[in-house]
N, C-alpha and C. Protein backbone atom coordinates (compact mmCIF):
# COMPACT_ATOMS: atom_id res chain seq x y z
N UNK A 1 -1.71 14.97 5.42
CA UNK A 1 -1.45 13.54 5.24
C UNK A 1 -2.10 13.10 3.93
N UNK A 2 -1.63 12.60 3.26
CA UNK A 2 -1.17 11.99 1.54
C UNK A 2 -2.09 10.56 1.68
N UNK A 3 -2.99 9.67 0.87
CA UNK A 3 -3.28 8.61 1.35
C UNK A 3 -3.46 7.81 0.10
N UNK A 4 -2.68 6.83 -0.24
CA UNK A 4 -2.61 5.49 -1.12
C UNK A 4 -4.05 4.48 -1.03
N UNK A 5 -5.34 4.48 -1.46
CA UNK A 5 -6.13 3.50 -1.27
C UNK A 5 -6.35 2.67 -1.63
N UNK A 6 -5.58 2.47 -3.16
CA UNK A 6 -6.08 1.30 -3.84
C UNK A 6 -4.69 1.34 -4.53
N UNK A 7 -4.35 0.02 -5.09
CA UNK A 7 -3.29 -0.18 -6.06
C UNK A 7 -3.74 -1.41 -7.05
N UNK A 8 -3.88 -1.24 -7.97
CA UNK A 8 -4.56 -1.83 -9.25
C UNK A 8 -3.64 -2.19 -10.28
N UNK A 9 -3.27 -3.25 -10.65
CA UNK A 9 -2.26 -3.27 -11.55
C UNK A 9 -2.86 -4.88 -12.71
N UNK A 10 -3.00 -4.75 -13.93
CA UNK A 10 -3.86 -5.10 -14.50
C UNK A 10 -3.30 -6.96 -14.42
N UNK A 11 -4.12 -8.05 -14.60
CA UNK A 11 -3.43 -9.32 -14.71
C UNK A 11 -2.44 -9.89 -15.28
N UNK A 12 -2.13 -9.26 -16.34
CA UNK A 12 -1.10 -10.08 -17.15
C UNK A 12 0.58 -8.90 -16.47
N UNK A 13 0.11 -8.21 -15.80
CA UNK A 13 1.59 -7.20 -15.40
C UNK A 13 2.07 -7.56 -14.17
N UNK A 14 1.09 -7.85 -13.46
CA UNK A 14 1.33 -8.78 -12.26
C UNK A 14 2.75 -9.05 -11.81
N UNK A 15 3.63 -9.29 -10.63
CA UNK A 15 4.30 -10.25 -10.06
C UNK A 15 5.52 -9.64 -11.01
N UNK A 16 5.84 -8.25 -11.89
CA UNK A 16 6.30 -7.90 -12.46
C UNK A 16 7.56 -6.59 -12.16
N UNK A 17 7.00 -6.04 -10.96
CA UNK A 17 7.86 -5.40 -10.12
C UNK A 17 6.73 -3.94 -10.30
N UNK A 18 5.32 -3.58 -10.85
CA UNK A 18 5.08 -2.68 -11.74
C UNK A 18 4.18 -2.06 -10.12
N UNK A 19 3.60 -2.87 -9.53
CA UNK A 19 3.53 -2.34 -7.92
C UNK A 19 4.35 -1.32 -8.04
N UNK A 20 5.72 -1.89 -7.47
CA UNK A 20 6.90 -0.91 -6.36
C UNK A 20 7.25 0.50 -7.59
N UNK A 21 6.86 0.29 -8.84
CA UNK A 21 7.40 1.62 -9.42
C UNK A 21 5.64 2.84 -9.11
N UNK A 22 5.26 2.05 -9.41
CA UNK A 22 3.71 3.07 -9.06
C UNK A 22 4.12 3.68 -7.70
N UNK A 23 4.13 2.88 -6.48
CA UNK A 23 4.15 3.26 -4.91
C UNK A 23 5.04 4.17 -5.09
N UNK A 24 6.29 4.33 -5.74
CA UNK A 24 7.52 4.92 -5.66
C UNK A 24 7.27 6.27 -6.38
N UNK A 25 6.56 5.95 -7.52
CA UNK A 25 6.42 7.50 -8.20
C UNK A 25 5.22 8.08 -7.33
N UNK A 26 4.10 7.64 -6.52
CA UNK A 26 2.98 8.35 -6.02
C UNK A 26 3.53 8.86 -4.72
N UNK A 27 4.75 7.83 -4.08
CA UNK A 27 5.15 8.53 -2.74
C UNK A 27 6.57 9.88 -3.52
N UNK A 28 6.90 9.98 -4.84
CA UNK A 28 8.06 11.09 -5.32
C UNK A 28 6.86 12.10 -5.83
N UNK A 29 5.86 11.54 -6.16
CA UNK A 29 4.69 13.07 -6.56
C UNK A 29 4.30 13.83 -4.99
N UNK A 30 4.16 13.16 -4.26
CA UNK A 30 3.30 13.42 -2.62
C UNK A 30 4.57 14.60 -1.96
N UNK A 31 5.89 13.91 -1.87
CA UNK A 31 7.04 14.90 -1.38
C UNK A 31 7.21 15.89 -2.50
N UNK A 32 6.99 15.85 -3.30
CA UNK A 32 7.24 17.23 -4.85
C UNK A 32 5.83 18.01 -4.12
N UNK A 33 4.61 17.59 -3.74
CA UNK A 33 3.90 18.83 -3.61
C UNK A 33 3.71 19.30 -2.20
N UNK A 34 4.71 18.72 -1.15
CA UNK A 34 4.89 19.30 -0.20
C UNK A 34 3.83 18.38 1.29
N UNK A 35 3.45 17.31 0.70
CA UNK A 35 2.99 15.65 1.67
C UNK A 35 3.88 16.02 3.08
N UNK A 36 3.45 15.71 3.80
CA UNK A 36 4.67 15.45 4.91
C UNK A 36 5.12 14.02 5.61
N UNK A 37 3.65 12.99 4.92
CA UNK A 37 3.70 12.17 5.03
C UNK A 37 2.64 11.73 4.23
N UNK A 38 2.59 10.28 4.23
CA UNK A 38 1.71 9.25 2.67
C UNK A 38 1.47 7.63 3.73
N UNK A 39 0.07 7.68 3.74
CA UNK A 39 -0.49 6.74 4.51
C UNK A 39 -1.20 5.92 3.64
N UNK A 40 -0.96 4.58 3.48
CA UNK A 40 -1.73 3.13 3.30
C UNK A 40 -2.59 2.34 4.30
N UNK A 41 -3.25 1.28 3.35
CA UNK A 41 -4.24 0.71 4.86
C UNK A 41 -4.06 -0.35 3.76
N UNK A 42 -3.46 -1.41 4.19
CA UNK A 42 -2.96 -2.88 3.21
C UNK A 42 -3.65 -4.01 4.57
N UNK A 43 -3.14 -5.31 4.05
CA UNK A 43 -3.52 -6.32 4.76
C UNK A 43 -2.21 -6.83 4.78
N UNK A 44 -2.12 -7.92 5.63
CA UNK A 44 -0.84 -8.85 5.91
C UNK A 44 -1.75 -10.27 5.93
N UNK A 45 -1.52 -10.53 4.07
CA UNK A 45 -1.85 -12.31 4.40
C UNK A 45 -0.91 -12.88 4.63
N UNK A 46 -1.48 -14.24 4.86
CA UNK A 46 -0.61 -15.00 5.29
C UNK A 46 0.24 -15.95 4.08
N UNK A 47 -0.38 -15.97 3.23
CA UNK A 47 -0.18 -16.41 1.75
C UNK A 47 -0.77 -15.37 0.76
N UNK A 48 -1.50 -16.42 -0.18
CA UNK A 48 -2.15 -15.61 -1.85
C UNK A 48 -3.91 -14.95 -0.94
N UNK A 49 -3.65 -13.77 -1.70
CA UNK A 49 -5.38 -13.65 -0.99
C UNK A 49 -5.95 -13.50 -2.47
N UNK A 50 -7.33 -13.43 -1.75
CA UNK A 50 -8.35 -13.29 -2.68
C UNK A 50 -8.12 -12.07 -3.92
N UNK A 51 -8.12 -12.54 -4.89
CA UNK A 51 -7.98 -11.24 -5.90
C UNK A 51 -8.63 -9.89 -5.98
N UNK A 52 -10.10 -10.48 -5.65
CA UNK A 52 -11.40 -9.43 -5.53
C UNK A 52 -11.08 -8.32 -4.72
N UNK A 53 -9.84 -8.65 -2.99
CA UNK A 53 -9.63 -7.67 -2.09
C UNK A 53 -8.05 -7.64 -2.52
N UNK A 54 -7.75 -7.68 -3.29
CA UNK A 54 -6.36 -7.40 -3.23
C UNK A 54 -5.97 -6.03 -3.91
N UNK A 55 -6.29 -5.52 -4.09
CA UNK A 55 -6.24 -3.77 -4.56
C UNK A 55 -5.98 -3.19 -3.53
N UNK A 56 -6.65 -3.27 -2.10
CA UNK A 56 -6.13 -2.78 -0.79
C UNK A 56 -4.26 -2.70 -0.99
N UNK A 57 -4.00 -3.75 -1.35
CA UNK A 57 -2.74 -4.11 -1.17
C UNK A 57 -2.22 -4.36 0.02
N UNK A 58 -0.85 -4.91 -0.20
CA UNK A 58 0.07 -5.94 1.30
C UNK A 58 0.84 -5.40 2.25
N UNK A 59 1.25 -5.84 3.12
CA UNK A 59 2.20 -5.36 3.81
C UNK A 59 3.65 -5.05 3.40
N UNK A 60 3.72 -6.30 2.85
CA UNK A 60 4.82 -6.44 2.36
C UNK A 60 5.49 -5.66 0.56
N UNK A 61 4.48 -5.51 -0.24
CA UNK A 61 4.27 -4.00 -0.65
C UNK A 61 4.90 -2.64 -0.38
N UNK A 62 4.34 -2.15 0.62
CA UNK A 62 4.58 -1.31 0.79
C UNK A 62 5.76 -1.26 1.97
N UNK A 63 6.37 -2.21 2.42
CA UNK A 63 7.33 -2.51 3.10
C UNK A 63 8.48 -2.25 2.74
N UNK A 64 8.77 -2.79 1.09
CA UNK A 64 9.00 -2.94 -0.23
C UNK A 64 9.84 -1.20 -0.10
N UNK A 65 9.09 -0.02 -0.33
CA UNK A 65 8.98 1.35 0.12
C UNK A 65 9.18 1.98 0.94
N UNK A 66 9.09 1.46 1.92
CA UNK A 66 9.78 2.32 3.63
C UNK A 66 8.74 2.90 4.02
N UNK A 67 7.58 2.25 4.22
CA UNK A 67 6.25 2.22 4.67
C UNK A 67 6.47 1.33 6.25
N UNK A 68 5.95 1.95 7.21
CA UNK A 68 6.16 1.48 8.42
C UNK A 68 5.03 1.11 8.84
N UNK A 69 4.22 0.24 9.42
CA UNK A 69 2.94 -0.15 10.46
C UNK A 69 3.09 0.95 11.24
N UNK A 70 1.87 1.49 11.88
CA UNK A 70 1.64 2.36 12.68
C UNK A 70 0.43 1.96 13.12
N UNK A 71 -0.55 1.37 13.08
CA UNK A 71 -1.83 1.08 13.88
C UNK A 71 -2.51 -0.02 12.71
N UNK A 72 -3.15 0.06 13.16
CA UNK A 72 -4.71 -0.87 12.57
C UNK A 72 -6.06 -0.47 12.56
N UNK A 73 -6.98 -0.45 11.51
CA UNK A 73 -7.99 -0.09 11.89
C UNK A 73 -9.02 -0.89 12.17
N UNK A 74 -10.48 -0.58 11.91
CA UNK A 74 -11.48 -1.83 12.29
C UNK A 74 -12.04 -2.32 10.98
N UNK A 75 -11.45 -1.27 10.15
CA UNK A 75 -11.80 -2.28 8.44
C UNK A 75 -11.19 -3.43 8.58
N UNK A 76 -11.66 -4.07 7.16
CA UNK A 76 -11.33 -5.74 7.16
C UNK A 76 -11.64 -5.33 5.60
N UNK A 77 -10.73 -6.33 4.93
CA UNK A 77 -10.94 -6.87 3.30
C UNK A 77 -10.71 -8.19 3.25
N UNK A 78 -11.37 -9.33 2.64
CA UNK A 78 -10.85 -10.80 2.78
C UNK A 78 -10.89 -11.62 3.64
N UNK A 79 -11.67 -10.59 5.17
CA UNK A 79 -11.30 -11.45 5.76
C UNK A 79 -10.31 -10.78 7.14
N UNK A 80 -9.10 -10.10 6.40
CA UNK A 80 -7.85 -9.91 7.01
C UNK A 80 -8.46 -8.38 7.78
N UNK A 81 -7.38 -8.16 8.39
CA UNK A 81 -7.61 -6.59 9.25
C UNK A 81 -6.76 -5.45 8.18
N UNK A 82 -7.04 -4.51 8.08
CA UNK A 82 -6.05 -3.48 7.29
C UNK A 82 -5.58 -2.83 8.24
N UNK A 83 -4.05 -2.97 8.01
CA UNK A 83 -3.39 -2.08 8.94
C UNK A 83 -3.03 -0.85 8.45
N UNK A 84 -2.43 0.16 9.15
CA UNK A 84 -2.57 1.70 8.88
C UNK A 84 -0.92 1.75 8.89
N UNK A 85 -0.43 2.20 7.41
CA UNK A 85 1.09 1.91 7.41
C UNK A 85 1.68 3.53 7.21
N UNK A 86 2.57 4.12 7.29
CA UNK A 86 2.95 5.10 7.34
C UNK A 86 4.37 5.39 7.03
N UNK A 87 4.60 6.61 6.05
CA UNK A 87 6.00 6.70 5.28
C UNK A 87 6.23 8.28 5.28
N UNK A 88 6.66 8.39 6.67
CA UNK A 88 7.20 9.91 6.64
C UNK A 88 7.97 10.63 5.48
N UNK A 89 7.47 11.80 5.35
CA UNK A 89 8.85 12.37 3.77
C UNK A 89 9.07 13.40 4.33
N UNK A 90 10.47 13.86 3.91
CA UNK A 90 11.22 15.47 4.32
C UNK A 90 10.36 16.65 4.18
């Protein structure tokens, strides 16, 4: 199991689409070296979160990707719970 922990994308690139190409090339590197699957732990705000925890990244993110919820853990960033998202590959 493959695991996404942080996604960092600098301020001014923001809101730019530059997320979904990163997620997309790290989940096409993970199946090239033989991943069987690629696990995230994001939050689901409810709006804008805090910047400071937003590197975790969203639900909706990685949703974005064909990233599925599969559990939750007992971490927290912001505040929010991180859920444990999951994106099976061939």
């Amino acid at each position: 199991m493959w695991s996404i922990i942080c996604v960092v994308v600098r301020s001014g690139n923001r809101r730019k689409g530059a997320t979904t190409h990163l997620l997309e090339g790290a989940v096409t590197y993970a199946e090239s070296r033989g991943a069987p699957a690629i696990e995230s732990y994001p939050v689901d705000p409810a709006g804008r979160m805090d910047l400071t925890m937003a590197f975790v990244g969203t639900k909706a993110m990685f949703e974005a990707v064909g990233f599925e919820v599969v559990g939750r853990t007992d971490a927290v960033a912001s505040g929010l719970p991180r859920l444990i998202m999951r994106r099976h590959l061939a």
